[in-house]
C-alpha atoms as a PDB file:
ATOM      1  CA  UNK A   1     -58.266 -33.233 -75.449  1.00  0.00           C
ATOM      2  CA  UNK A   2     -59.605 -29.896 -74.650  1.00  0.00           C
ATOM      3  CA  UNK A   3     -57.513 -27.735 -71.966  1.00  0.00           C
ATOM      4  CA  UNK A   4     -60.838 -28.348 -69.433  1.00  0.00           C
ATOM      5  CA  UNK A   5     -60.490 -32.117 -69.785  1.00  0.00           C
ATOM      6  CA  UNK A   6     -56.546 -31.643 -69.388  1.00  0.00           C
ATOM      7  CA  UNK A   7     -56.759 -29.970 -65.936  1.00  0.00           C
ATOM      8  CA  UNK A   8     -59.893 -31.756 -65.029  1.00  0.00           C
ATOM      9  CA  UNK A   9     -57.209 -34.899 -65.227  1.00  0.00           C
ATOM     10  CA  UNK A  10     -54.243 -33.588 -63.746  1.00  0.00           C
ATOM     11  CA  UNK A  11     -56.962 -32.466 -60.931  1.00  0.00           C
ATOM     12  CA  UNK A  12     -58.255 -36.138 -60.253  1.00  0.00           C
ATOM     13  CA  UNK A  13     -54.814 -37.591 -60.635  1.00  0.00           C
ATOM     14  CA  UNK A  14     -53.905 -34.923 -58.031  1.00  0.00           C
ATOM     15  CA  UNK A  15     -56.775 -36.368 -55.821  1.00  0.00           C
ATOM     16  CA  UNK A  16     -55.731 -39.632 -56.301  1.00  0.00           C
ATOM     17  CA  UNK A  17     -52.471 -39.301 -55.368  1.00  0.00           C
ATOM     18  CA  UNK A  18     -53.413 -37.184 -51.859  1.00  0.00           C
ATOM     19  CA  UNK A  19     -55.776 -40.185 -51.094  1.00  0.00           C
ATOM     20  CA  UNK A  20     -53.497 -42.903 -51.263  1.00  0.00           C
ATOM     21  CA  UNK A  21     -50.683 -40.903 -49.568  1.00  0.00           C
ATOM     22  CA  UNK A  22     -53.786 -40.808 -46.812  1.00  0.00           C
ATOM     23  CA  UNK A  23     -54.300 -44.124 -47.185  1.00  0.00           C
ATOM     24  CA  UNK A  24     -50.630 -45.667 -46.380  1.00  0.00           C
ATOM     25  CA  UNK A  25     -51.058 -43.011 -43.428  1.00  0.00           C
ATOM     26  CA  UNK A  26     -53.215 -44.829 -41.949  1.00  0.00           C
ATOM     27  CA  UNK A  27     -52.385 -48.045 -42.579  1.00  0.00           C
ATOM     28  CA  UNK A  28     -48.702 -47.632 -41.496  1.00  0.00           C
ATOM     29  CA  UNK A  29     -50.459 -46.210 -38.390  1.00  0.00           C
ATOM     30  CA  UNK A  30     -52.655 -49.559 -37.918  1.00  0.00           C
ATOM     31  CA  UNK A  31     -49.225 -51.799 -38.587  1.00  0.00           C
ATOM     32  CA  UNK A  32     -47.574 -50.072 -36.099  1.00  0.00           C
ATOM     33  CA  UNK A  33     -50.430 -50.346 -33.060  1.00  0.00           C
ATOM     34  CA  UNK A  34     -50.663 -54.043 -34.297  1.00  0.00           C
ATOM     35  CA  UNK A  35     -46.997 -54.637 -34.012  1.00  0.00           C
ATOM     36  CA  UNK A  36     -47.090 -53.047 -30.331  1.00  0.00           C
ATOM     37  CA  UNK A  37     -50.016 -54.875 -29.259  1.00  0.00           C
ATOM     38  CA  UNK A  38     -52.871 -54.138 -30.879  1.00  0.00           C
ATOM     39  CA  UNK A  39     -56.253 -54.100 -28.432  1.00  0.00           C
ATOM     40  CA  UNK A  40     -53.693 -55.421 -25.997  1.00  0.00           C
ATOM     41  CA  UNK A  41     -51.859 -52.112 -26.053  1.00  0.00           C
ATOM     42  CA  UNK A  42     -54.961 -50.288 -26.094  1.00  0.00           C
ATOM     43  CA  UNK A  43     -56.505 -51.855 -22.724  1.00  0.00           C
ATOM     44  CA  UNK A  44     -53.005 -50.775 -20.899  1.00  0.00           C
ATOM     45  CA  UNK A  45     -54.643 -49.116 -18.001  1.00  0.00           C
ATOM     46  CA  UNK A  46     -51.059 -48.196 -16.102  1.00  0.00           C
ATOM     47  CA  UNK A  47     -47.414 -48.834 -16.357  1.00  0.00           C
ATOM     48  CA  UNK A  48     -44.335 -48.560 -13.821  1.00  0.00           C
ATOM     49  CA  UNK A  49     -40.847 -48.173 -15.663  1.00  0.00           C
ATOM     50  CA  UNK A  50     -37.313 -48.443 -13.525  1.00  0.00           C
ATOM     51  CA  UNK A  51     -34.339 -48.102 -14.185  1.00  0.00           C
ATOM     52  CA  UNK A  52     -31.580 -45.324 -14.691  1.00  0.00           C
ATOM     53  CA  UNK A  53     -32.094 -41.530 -15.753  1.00  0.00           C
ATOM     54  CA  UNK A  54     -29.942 -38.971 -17.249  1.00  0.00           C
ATOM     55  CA  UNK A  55     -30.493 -35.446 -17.399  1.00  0.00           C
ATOM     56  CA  UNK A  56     -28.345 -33.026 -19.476  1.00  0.00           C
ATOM     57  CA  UNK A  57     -27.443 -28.932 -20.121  1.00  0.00           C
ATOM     58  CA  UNK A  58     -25.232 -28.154 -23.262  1.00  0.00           C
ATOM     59  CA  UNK A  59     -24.606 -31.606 -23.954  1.00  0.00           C
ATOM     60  CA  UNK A  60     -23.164 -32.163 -20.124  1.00  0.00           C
ATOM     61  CA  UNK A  61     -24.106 -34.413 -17.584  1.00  0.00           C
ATOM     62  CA  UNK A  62     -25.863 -32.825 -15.107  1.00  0.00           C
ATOM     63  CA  UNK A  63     -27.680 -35.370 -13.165  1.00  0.00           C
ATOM     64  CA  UNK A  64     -28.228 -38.672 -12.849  1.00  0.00           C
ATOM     65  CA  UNK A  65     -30.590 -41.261 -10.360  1.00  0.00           C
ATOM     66  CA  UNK A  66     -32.757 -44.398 -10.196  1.00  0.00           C
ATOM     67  CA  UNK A  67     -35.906 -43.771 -11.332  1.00  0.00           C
ATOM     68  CA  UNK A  68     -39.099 -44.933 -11.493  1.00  0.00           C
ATOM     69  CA  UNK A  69     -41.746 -43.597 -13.369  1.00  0.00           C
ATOM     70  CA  UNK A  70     -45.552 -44.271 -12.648  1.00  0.00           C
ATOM     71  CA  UNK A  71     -48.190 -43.859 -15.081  1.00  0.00           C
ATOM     72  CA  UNK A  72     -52.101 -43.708 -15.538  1.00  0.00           C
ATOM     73  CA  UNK A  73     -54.534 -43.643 -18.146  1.00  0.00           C
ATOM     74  CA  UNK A  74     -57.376 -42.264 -17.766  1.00  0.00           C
ATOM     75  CA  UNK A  75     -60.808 -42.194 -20.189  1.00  0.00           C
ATOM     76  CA  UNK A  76     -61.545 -39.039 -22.226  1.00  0.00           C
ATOM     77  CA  UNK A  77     -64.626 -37.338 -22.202  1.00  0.00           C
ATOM     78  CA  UNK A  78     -67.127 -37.792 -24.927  1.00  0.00           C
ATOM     79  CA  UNK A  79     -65.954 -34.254 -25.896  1.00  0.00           C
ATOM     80  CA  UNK A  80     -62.261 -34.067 -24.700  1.00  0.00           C
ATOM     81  CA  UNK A  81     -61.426 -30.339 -23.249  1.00  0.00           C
ATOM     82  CA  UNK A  82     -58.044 -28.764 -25.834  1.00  0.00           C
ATOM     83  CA  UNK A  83     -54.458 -29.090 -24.548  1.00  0.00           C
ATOM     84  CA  UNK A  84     -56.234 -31.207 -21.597  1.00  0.00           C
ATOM     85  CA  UNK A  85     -53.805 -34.497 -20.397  1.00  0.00           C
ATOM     86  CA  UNK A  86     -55.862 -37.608 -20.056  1.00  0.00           C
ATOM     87  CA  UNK A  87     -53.177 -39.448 -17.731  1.00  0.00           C
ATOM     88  CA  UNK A  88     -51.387 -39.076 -14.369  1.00  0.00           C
ATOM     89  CA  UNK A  89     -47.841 -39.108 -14.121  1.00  0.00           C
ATOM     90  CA  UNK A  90     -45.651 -39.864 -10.536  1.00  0.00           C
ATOM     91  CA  UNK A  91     -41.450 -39.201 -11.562  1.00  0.00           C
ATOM     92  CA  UNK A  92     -39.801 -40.843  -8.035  1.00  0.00           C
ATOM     93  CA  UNK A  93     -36.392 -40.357  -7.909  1.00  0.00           C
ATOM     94  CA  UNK A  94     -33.682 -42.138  -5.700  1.00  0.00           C
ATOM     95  CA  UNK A  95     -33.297 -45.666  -4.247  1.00  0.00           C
ATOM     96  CA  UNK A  96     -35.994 -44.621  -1.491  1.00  0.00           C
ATOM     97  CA  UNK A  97     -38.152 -42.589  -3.957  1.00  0.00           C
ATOM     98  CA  UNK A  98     -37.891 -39.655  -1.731  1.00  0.00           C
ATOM     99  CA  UNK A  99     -37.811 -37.156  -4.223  1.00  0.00           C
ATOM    100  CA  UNK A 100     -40.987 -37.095  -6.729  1.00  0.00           C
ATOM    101  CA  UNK A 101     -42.612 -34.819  -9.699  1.00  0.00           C
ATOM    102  CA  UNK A 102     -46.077 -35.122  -9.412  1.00  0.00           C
ATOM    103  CA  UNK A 103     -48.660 -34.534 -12.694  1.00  0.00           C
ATOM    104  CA  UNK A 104     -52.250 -34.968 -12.750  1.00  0.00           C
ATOM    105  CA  UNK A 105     -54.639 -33.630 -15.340  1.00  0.00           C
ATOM    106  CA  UNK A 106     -54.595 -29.651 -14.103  1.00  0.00           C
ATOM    107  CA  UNK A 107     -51.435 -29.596 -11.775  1.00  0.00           C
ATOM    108  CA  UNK A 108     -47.676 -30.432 -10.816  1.00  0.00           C
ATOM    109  CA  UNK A 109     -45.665 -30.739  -7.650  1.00  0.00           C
ATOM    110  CA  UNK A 110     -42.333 -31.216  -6.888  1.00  0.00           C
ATOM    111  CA  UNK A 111     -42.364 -32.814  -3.728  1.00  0.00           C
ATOM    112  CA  UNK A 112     -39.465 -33.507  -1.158  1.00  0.00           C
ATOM    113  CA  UNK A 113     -39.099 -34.174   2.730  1.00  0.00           C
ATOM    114  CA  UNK A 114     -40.390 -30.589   3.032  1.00  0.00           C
ATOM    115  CA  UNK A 115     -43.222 -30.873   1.389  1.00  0.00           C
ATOM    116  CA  UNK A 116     -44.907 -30.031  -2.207  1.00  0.00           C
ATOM    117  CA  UNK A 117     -43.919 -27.223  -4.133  1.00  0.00           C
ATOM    118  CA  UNK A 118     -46.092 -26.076  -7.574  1.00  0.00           C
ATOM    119  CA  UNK A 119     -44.585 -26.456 -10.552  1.00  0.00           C
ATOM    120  CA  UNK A 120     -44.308 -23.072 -12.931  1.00  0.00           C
ATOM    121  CA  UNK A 121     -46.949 -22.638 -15.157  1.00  0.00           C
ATOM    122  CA  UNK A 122     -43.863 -22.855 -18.469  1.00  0.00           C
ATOM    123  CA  UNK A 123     -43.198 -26.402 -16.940  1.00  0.00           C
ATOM    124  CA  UNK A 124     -46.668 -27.510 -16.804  1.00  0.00           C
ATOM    125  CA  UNK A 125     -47.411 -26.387 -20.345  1.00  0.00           C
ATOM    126  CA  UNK A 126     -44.176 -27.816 -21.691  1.00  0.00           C
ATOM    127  CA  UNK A 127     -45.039 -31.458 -19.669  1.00  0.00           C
ATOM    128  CA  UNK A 128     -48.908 -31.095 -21.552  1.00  0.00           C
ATOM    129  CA  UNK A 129     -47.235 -30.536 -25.195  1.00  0.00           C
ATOM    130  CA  UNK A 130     -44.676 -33.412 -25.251  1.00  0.00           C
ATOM    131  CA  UNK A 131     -47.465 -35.585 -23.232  1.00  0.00           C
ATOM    132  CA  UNK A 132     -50.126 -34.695 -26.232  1.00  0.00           C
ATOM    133  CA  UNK A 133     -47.441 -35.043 -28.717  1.00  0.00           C
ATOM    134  CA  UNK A 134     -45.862 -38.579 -27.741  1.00  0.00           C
ATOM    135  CA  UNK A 135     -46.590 -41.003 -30.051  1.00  0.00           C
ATOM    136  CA  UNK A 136     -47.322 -43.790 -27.908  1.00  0.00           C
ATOM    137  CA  UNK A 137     -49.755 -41.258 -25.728  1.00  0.00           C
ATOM    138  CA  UNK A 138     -51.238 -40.133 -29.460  1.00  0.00           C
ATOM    139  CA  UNK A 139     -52.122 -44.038 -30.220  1.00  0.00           C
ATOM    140  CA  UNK A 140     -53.505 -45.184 -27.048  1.00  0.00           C
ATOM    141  CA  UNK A 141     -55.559 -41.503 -26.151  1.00  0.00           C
ATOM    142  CA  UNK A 142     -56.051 -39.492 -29.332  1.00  0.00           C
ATOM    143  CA  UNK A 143     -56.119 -41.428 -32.496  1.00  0.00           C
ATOM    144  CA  UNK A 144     -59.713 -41.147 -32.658  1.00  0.00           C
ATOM    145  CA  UNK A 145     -60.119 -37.258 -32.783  1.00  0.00           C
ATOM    146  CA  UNK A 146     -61.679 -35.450 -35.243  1.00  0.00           C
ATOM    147  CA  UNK A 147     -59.462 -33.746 -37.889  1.00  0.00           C
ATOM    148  CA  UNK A 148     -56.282 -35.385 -37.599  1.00  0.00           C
ATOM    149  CA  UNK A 149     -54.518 -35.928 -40.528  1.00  0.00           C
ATOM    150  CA  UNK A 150     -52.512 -39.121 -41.489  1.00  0.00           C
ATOM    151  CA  UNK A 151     -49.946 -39.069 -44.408  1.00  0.00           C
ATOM    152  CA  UNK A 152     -47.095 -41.462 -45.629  1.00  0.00           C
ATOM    153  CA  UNK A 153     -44.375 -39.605 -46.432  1.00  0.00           C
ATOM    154  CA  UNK A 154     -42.098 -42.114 -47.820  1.00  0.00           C
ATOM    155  CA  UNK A 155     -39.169 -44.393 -46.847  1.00  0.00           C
ATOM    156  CA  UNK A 156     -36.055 -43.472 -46.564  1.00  0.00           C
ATOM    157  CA  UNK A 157     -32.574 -45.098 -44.393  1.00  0.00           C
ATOM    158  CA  UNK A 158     -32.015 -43.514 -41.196  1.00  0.00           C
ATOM    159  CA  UNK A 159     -28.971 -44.143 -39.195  1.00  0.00           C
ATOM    160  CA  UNK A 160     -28.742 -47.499 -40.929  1.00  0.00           C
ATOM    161  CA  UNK A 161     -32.047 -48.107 -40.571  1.00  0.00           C
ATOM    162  CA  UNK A 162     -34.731 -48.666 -43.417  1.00  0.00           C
ATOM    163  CA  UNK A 163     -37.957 -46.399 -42.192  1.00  0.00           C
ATOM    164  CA  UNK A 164     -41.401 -45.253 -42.926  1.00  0.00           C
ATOM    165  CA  UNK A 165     -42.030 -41.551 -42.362  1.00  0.00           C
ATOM    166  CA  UNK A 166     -45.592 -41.103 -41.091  1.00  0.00           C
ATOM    167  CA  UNK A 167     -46.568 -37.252 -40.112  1.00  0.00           C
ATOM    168  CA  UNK A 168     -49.328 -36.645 -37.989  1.00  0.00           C
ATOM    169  CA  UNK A 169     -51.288 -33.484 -38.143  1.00  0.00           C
ATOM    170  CA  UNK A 170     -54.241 -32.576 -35.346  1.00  0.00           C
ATOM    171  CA  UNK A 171     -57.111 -29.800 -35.654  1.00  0.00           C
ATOM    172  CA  UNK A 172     -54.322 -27.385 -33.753  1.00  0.00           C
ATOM    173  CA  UNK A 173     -51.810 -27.534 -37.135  1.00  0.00           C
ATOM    174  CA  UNK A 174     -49.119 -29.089 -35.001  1.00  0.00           C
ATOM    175  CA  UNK A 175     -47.817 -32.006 -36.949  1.00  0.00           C
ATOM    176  CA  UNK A 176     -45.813 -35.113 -35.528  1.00  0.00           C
ATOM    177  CA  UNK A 177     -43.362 -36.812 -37.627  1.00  0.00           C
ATOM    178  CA  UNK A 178     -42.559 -40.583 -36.412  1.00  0.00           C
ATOM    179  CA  UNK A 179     -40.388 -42.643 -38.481  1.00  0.00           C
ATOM    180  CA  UNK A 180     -41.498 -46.687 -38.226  1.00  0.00           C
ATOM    181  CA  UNK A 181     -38.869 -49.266 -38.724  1.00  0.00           C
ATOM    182  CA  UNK A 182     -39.683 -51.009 -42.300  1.00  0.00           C
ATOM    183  CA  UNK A 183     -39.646 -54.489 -40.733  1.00  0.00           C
ATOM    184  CA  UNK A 184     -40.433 -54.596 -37.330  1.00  0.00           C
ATOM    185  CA  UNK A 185     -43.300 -51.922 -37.681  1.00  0.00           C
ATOM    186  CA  UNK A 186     -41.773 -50.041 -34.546  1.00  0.00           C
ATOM    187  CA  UNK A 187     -41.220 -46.657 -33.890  1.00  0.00           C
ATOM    188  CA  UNK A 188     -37.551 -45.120 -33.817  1.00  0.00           C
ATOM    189  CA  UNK A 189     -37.991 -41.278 -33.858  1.00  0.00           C
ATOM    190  CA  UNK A 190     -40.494 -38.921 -33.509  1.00  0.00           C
ATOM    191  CA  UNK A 191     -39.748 -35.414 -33.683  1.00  0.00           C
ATOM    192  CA  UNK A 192     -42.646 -31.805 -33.325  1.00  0.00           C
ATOM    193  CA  UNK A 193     -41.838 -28.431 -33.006  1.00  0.00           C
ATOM    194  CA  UNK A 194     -43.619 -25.995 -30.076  1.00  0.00           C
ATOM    195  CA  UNK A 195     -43.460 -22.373 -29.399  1.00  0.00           C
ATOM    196  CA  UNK A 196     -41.700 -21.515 -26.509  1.00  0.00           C
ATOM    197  CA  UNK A 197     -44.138 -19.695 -23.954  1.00  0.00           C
ATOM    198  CA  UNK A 198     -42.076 -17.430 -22.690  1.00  0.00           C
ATOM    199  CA  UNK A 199     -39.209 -16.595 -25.824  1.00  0.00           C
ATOM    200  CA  UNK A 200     -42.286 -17.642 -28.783  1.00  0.00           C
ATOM    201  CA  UNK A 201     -38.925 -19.378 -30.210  1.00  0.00           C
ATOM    202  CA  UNK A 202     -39.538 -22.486 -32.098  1.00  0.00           C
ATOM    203  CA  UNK A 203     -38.199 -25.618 -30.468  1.00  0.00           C
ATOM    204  CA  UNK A 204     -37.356 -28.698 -31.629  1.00  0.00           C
ATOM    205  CA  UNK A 205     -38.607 -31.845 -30.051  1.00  0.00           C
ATOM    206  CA  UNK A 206     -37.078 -35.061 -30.864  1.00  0.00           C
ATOM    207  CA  UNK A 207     -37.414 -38.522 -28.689  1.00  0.00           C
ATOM    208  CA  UNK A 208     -36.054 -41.953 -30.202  1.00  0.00           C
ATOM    209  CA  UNK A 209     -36.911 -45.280 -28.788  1.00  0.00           C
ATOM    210  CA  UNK A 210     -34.815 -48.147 -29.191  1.00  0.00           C
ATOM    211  CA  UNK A 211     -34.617 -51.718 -26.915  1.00  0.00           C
ATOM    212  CA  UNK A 212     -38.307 -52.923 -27.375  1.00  0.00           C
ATOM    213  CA  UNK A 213     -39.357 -55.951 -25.310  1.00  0.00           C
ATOM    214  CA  UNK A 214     -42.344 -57.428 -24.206  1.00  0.00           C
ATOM    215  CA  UNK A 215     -43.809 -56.697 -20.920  1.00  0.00           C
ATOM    216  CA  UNK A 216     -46.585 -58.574 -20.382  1.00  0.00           C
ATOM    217  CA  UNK A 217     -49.039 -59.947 -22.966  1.00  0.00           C
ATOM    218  CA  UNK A 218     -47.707 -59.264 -26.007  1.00  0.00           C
ATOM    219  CA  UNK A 219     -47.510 -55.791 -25.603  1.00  0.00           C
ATOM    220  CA  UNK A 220     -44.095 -53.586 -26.544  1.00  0.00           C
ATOM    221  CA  UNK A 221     -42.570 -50.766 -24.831  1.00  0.00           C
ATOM    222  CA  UNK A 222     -39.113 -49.429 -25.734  1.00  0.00           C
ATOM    223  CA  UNK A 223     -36.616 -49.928 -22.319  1.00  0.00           C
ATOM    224  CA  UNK A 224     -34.816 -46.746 -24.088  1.00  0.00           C
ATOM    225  CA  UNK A 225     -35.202 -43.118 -24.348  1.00  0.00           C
ATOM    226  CA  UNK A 226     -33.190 -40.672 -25.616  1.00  0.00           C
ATOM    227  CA  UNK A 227     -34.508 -36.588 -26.142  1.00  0.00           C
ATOM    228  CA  UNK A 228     -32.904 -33.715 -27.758  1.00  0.00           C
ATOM    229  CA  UNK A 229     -34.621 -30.049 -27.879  1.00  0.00           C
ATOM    230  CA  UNK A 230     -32.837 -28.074 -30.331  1.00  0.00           C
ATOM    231  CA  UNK A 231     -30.204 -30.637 -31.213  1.00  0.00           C
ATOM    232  CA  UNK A 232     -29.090 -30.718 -27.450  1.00  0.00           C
ATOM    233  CA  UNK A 233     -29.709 -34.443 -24.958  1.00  0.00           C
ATOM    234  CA  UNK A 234     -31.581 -33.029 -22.354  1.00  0.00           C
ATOM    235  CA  UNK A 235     -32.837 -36.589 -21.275  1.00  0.00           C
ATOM    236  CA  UNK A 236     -32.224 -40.168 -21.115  1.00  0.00           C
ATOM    237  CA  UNK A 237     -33.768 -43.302 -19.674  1.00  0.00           C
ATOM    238  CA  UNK A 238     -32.642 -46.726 -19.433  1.00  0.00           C
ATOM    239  CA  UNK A 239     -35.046 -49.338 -17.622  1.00  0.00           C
ATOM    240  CA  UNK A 240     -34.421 -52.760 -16.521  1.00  0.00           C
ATOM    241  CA  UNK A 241     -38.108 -53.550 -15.587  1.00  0.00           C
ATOM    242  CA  UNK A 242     -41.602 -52.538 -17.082  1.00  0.00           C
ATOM    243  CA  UNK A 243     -44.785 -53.898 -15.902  1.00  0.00           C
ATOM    244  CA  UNK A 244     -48.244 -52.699 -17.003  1.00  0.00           C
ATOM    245  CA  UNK A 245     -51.307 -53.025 -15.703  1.00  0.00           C
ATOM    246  CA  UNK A 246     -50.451 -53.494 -12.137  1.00  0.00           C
ATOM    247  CA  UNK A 247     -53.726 -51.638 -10.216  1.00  0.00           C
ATOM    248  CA  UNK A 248     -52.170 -48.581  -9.409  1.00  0.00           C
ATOM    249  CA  UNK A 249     -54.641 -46.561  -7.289  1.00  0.00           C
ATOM    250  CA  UNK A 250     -55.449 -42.883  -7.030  1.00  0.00           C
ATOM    251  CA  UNK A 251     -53.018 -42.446  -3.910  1.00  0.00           C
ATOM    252  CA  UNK A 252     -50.010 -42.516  -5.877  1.00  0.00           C
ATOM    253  CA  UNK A 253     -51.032 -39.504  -7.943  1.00  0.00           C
ATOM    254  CA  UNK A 254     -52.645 -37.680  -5.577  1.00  0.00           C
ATOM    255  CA  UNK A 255     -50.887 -35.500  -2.194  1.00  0.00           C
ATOM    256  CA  UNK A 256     -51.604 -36.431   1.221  1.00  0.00           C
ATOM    257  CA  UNK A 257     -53.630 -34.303   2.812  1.00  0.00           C
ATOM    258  CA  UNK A 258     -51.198 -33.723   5.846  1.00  0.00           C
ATOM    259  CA  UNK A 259     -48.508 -32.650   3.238  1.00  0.00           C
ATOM    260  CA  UNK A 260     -47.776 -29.091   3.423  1.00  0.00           C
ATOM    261  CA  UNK A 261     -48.134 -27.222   0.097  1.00  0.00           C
ATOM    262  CA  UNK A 262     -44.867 -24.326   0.062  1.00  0.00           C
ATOM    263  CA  UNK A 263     -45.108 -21.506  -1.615  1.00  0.00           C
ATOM    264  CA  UNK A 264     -43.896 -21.545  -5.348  1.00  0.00           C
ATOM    265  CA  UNK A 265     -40.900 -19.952  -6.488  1.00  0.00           C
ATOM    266  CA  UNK A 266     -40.277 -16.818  -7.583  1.00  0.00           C
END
């Protein structure tokens, strides 16, 4: 065998190898949306989740409330705009829901008894990154983009659990990791890292799901959510009731127009 042929063979073995690491990608990624629904999942048009929310600093409780969290899909353009959220997003807080975060596609609000205040700019762009970056917003908005990337990266036990590693890589070189339980085809972990706007430190985003059950049709949603940023809980949800597809109309994301708009802070 001449040294041509040699590396003309390693080269096609090479190529054979990246293609069915590909491959398993996306077929792991095709288990996983049939194991959560399938088209079911995909025609979810809105979802309410209740139930009990945890915030954290340092590792420390520093709030906690009933919660209910609205959300809305909406349709991509034929050419969908970069960094651009295709959903709306109400966070009500309290037994009453008097206390809200408000997200459409452009803005945020916090809004209380005194009316709507913007969100910072940092906030919004943090909310768009782990939005565009959440797995379960990744299969039912953006698994059809162009230049995304799908690799198996192998199995492996994780906290007692046997997983598949699947990383995720879009046309912006940010790459989401999701490890998929070996039997049950459902997600556990996902983890991505960002650059910080304001410090350009790298952070580390990690969310785990856990608690899957069936709300309606087949479909799966975990009823537990646990995220760290830099190794630290900053956030945890535990819901007793999720419904989908329930009608939820425009009002509900949008400010009345007698609300007054404060100035934001400084």
């Amino acid at each position: 065998m001449t040294r041509r042929t040699a590396l003309g063979c390693l080269a096609s073995a090479a190529l054979v190898r990246a293609q069915s690491k590909q491959d398993r990608g996306r077929s792991l990624l095709q288990d996983t949306l049939q194991a959560l629904g399938g088209e079911r999942f995909l025609a979810v048009q809105d979802r309410i989740e209740s139930g009990r929310a945890y915030s954290f600093y340092r590792e420390r409780l520093t709030g906690l409330a009933r919660a209910t969290i609205y959300t809305r899909y909406l349709t991509p353009s034929d050419k969908p705009e970069p960094g651009r959220i295709y959903q709306r997003e109400r966070q009500a807080f309290g037994k009453d829901e008097d206390y809200a975060i408000l997200f459409d596609e452009e803005k945020g609000y916090s809004i209380t008894f005194r009316g709507a205040t913007p969100l910072p700019e940092a906030t919004l762009t943090r909310y768009r990154d782990t939005t565009r970056r959440n797995f379960f917003y990744f299969l039912r908005q953006r698994r059809n983009e162009p230049g995304l990337l799908l690799e198996h990266q192998g199995s492996q036990v994780f906290q007692n659990q046997p997983v598949e590693v699947l990383d995720i890589t879009d046309d912006e070189n940010v790459t989401l990791t999701v490890m998929i339980h070996q039997s049950t085809r459902l997600p556990v972990r996902q983890v991505f890292y960002r650059r910080d706007p304001a410090t350009k430190e790298r952070r580390e985003e990690v969310t785990f799901f856990s608690k899957y059950r069936d709300v309606g049709g087949g479909v799966q949603w975990p009823w537990a959510m646990t995220r760290f940023r830099d190794n630290e809980k900053i956030f945890e949800l535990f819901s007793d009731a999720v419904t989908i597809n329930q009608g939820l109309s425009d009002q509900l994301f949008t400010l009345p127009a007698n609300m007054k708009v404060l100035p934001p802070p400084r």
